[in-house]
C-alpha atoms as a PDB file:
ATOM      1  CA  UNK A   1     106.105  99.795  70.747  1.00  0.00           C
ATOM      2  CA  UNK A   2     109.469  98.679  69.175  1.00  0.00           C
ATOM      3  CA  UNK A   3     111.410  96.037  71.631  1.00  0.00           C
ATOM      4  CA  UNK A   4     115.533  96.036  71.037  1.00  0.00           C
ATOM      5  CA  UNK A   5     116.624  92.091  71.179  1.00  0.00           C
ATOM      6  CA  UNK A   6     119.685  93.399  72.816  1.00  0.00           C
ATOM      7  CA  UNK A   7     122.301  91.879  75.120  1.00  0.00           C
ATOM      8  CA  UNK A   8     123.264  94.133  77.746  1.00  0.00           C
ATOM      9  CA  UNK A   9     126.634  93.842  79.605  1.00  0.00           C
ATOM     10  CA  UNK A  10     125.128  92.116  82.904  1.00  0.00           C
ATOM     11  CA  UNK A  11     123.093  89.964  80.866  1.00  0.00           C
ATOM     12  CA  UNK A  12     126.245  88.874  78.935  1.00  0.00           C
ATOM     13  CA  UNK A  13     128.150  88.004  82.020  1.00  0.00           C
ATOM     14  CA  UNK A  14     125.519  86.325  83.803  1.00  0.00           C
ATOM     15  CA  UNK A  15     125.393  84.111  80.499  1.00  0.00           C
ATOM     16  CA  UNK A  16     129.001  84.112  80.563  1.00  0.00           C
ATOM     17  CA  UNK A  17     129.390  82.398  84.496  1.00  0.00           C
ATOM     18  CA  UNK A  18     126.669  80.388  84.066  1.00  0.00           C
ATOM     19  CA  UNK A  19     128.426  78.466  80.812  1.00  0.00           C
ATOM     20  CA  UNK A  20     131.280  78.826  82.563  1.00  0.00           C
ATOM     21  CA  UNK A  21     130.033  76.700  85.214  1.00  0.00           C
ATOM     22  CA  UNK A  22     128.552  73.947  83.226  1.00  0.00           C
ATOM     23  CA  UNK A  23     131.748  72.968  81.380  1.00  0.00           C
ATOM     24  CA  UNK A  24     132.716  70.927  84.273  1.00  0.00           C
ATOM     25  CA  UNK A  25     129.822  68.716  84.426  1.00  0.00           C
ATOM     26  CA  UNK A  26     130.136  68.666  80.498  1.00  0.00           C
ATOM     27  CA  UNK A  27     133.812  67.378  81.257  1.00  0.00           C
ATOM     28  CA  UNK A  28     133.092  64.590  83.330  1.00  0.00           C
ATOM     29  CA  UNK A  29     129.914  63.455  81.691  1.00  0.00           C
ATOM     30  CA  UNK A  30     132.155  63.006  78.390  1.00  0.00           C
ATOM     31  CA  UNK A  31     134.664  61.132  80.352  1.00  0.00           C
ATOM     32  CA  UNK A  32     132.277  58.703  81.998  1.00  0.00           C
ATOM     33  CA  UNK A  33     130.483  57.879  78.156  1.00  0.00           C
ATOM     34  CA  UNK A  34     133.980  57.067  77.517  1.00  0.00           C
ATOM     35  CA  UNK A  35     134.935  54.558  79.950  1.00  0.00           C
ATOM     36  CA  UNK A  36     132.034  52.687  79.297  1.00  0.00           C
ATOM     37  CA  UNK A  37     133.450  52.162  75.647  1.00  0.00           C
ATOM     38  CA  UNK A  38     134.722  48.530  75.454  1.00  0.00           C
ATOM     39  CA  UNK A  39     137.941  48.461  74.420  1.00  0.00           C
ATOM     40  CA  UNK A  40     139.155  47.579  71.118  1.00  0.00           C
ATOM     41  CA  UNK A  41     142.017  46.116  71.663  1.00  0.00           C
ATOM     42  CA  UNK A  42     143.942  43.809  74.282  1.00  0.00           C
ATOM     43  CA  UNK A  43     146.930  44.694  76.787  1.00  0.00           C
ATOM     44  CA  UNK A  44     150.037  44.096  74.552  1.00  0.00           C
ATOM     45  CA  UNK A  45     151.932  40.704  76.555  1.00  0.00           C
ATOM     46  CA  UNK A  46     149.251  39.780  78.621  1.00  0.00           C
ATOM     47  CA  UNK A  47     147.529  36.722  78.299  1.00  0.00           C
ATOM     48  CA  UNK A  48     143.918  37.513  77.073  1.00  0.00           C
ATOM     49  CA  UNK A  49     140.795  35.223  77.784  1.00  0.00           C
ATOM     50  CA  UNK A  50     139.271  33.713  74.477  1.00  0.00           C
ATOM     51  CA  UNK A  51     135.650  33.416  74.052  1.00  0.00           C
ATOM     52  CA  UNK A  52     136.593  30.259  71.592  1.00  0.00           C
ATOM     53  CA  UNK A  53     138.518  28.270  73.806  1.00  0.00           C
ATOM     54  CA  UNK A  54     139.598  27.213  77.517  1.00  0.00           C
ATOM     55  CA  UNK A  55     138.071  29.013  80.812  1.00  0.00           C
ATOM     56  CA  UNK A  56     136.229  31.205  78.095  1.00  0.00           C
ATOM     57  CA  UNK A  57     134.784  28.943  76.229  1.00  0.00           C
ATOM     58  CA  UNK A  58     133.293  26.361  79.307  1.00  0.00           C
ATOM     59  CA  UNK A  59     132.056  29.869  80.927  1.00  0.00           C
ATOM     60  CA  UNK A  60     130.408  31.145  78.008  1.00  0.00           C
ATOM     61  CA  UNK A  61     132.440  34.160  77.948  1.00  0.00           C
ATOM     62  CA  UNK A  62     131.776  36.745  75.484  1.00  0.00           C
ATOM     63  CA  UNK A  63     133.261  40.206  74.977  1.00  0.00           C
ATOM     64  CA  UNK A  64     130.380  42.226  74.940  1.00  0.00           C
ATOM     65  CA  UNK A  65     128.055  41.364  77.709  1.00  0.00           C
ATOM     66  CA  UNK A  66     125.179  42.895  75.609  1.00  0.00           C
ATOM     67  CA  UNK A  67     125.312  40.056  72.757  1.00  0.00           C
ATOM     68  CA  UNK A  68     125.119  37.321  75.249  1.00  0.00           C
ATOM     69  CA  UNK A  69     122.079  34.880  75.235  1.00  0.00           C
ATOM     70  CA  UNK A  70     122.850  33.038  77.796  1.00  0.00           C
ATOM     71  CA  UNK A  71     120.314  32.618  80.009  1.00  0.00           C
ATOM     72  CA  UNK A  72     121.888  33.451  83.158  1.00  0.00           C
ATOM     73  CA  UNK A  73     122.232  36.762  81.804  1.00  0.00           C
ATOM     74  CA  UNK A  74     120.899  39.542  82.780  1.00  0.00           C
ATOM     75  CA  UNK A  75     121.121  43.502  81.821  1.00  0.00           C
ATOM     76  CA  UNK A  76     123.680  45.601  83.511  1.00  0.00           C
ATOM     77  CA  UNK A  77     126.220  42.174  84.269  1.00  0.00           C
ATOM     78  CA  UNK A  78     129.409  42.530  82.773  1.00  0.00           C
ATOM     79  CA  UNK A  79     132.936  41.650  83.687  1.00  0.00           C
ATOM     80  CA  UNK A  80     133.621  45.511  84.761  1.00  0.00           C
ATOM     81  CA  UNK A  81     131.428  45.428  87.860  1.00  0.00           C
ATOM     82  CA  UNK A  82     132.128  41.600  88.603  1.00  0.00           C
ATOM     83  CA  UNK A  83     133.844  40.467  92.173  1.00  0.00           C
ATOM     84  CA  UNK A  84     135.931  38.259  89.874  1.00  0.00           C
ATOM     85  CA  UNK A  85     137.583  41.240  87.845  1.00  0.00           C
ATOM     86  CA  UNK A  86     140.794  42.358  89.365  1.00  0.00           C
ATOM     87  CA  UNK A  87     140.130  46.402  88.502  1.00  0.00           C
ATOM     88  CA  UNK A  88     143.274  47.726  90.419  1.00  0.00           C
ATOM     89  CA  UNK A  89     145.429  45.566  88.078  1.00  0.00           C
ATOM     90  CA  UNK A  90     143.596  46.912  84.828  1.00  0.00           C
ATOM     91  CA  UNK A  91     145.222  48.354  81.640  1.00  0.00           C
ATOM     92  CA  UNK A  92     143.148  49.484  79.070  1.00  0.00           C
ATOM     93  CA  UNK A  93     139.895  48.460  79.915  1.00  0.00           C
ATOM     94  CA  UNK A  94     141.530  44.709  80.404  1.00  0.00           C
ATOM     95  CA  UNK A  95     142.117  43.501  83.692  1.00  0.00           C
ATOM     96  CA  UNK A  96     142.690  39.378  85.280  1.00  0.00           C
ATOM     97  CA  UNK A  97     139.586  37.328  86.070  1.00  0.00           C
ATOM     98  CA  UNK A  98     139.949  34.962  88.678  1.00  0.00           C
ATOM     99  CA  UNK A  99     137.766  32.436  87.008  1.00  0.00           C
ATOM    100  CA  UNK A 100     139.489  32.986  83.839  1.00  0.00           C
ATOM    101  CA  UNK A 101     143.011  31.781  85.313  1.00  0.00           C
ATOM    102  CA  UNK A 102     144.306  35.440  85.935  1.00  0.00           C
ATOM    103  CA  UNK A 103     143.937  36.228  81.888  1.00  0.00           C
ATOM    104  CA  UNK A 104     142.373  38.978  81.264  1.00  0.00           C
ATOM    105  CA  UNK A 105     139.552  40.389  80.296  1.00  0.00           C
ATOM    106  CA  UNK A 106     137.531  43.147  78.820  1.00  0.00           C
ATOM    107  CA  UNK A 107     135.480  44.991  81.004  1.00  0.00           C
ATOM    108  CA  UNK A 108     132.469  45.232  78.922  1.00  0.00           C
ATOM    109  CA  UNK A 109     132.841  40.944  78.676  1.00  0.00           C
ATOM    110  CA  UNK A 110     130.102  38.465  80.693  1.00  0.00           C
ATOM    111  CA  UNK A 111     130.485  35.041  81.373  1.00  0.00           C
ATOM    112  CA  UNK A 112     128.336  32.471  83.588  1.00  0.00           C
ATOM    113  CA  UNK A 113     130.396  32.765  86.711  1.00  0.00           C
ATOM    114  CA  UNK A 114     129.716  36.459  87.407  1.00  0.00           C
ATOM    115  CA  UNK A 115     128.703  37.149  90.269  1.00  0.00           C
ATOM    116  CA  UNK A 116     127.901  41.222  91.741  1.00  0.00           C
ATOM    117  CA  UNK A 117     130.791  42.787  93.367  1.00  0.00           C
ATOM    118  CA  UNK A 118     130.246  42.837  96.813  1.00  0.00           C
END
Protein backbone atom coordinates (compact mmCIF):
# COMPACT_ATOMS: atom_id res chain seq x y z
CA UNK A 1 0.00 0.00 0.00
CA UNK A 2 1.22 3.49 -1.15
CA UNK A 3 0.73 6.26 1.83
CA UNK A 4 0.36 10.14 0.36
CA UNK A 5 2.59 12.45 2.91
CA UNK A 6 -0.06 14.97 2.32
CA UNK A 7 -1.30 18.01 4.25
CA UNK A 8 -4.88 18.27 4.21
CA UNK A 9 -6.73 21.61 4.79
CA UNK A 10 -7.75 20.85 8.60
CA UNK A 11 -4.46 19.55 9.24
CA UNK A 12 -2.95 22.83 7.88
CA UNK A 13 -5.04 25.01 10.07
CA UNK A 14 -4.76 23.11 13.11
CA UNK A 15 -0.86 23.61 12.45
CA UNK A 16 -1.62 27.02 11.56
CA UNK A 17 -3.49 28.06 15.30
CA UNK A 18 -1.34 26.12 17.10
CA UNK A 19 1.95 28.31 15.79
CA UNK A 20 -0.13 30.94 15.98
CA UNK A 21 -0.47 30.53 19.56
CA UNK A 22 3.06 29.96 20.51
CA UNK A 23 4.43 33.24 19.12
CA UNK A 24 3.42 34.90 22.24
CA UNK A 25 5.30 32.89 24.61
CA UNK A 26 8.18 33.08 21.92
CA UNK A 27 7.72 37.00 22.38
CA UNK A 28 8.13 37.28 25.89
CA UNK A 29 10.70 34.59 26.39
CA UNK A 30 12.99 36.75 23.90
CA UNK A 31 12.26 39.79 25.87
CA UNK A 32 13.08 38.37 29.28
CA UNK A 33 16.80 36.82 27.72
CA UNK A 34 17.11 40.37 26.95
CA UNK A 35 16.74 42.15 30.08
CA UNK A 36 19.00 39.99 31.69
CA UNK A 37 21.76 41.39 29.22
CA UNK A 38 23.99 43.76 31.28
CA UNK A 39 24.17 46.80 29.80
CA UNK A 40 26.94 48.13 27.87
CA UNK A 41 26.92 51.32 28.51
CA UNK A 42 26.10 53.97 31.38
CA UNK A 43 23.09 56.59 31.68
CA UNK A 44 24.52 59.65 29.79
CA UNK A 45 24.85 62.60 33.00
CA UNK A 46 24.45 60.43 35.72
CA UNK A 47 27.00 59.77 38.07
CA UNK A 48 28.10 56.07 37.63
CA UNK A 49 29.67 53.87 40.50
CA UNK A 50 33.38 52.82 39.71
CA UNK A 51 34.60 49.47 40.56
CA UNK A 52 38.27 51.31 40.84
CA UNK A 53 37.54 53.84 43.22
CA UNK A 54 35.27 55.32 46.17
CA UNK A 55 31.98 53.39 47.54
CA UNK A 56 32.93 50.86 44.67
CA UNK A 57 36.05 50.16 45.35
CA UNK A 58 35.74 49.68 49.59
CA UNK A 59 32.52 47.43 48.58
CA UNK A 60 34.17 45.37 46.15
CA UNK A 61 31.87 46.32 43.50
CA UNK A 62 32.16 44.78 40.22
CA UNK A 63 30.00 45.05 37.10
CA UNK A 64 29.29 41.67 36.42
CA UNK A 65 28.26 39.84 39.48
CA UNK A 66 29.39 36.56 37.75
CA UNK A 67 33.30 37.51 37.76
CA UNK A 68 33.26 38.29 41.38
CA UNK A 69 35.45 36.20 43.85
CA UNK A 70 34.59 37.60 46.65
CA UNK A 71 33.73 35.41 49.08
CA UNK A 72 30.56 36.72 50.22
CA UNK A 73 29.35 35.94 46.93
CA UNK A 74 27.10 33.81 46.01
CA UNK A 75 25.21 32.71 42.56
CA UNK A 76 22.10 34.51 41.59
CA UNK A 77 23.26 38.04 43.81
CA UNK A 78 23.51 40.90 41.74
CA UNK A 79 22.71 44.54 42.05
CA UNK A 80 19.29 43.98 39.93
CA UNK A 81 17.48 42.03 42.64
CA UNK A 82 19.27 43.95 45.61
CA UNK A 83 17.03 46.04 48.36
CA UNK A 84 19.74 48.66 47.80
CA UNK A 85 18.99 49.20 43.94
CA UNK A 86 16.52 51.92 43.36
CA UNK A 87 14.67 49.96 40.15
CA UNK A 88 11.79 52.57 39.71
CA UNK A 89 14.49 55.23 39.08
CA UNK A 90 16.38 52.97 36.43
CA UNK A 91 17.48 53.94 32.86
CA UNK A 92 19.05 51.54 30.88
CA UNK A 93 19.73 48.81 33.00
CA UNK A 94 21.47 51.59 35.50
CA UNK A 95 19.71 52.63 38.41
CA UNK A 96 21.08 54.55 42.18
CA UNK A 97 22.43 52.30 44.93
CA UNK A 98 21.96 53.49 48.24
CA UNK A 99 25.25 52.19 49.42
CA UNK A 100 26.90 53.54 46.46
CA UNK A 101 25.90 57.31 47.38
CA UNK A 102 22.82 57.37 44.93
CA UNK A 103 25.37 56.65 41.76
CA UNK A 104 24.37 54.26 39.83
CA UNK A 105 24.73 51.11 38.93
CA UNK A 106 24.43 48.26 36.55
CA UNK A 107 22.03 45.79 37.28
CA UNK A 108 24.00 42.80 36.48
CA UNK A 109 26.88 44.53 39.19
CA UNK A 110 27.53 42.80 42.97
CA UNK A 111 29.16 44.29 45.70
CA UNK A 112 29.61 43.15 49.53
CA UNK A 113 26.71 45.10 50.90
CA UNK A 114 23.94 43.29 48.98
CA UNK A 115 21.58 42.19 50.70
CA UNK A 116 18.03 40.17 49.07
CA UNK A 117 15.25 42.44 48.34
CA UNK A 118 12.78 42.02 50.77
Amino acid sequence: MEEKNTLSRRSFFKFAVAGAAVVPFLTKATKALAADACPTTAPAGKAVASPTEGMGKTLNYVLDAKTSKHAKYKAGQQCGNCKFYNAAKAEGGYAPCTMMGMKYVTNCGWCSSYAVKA
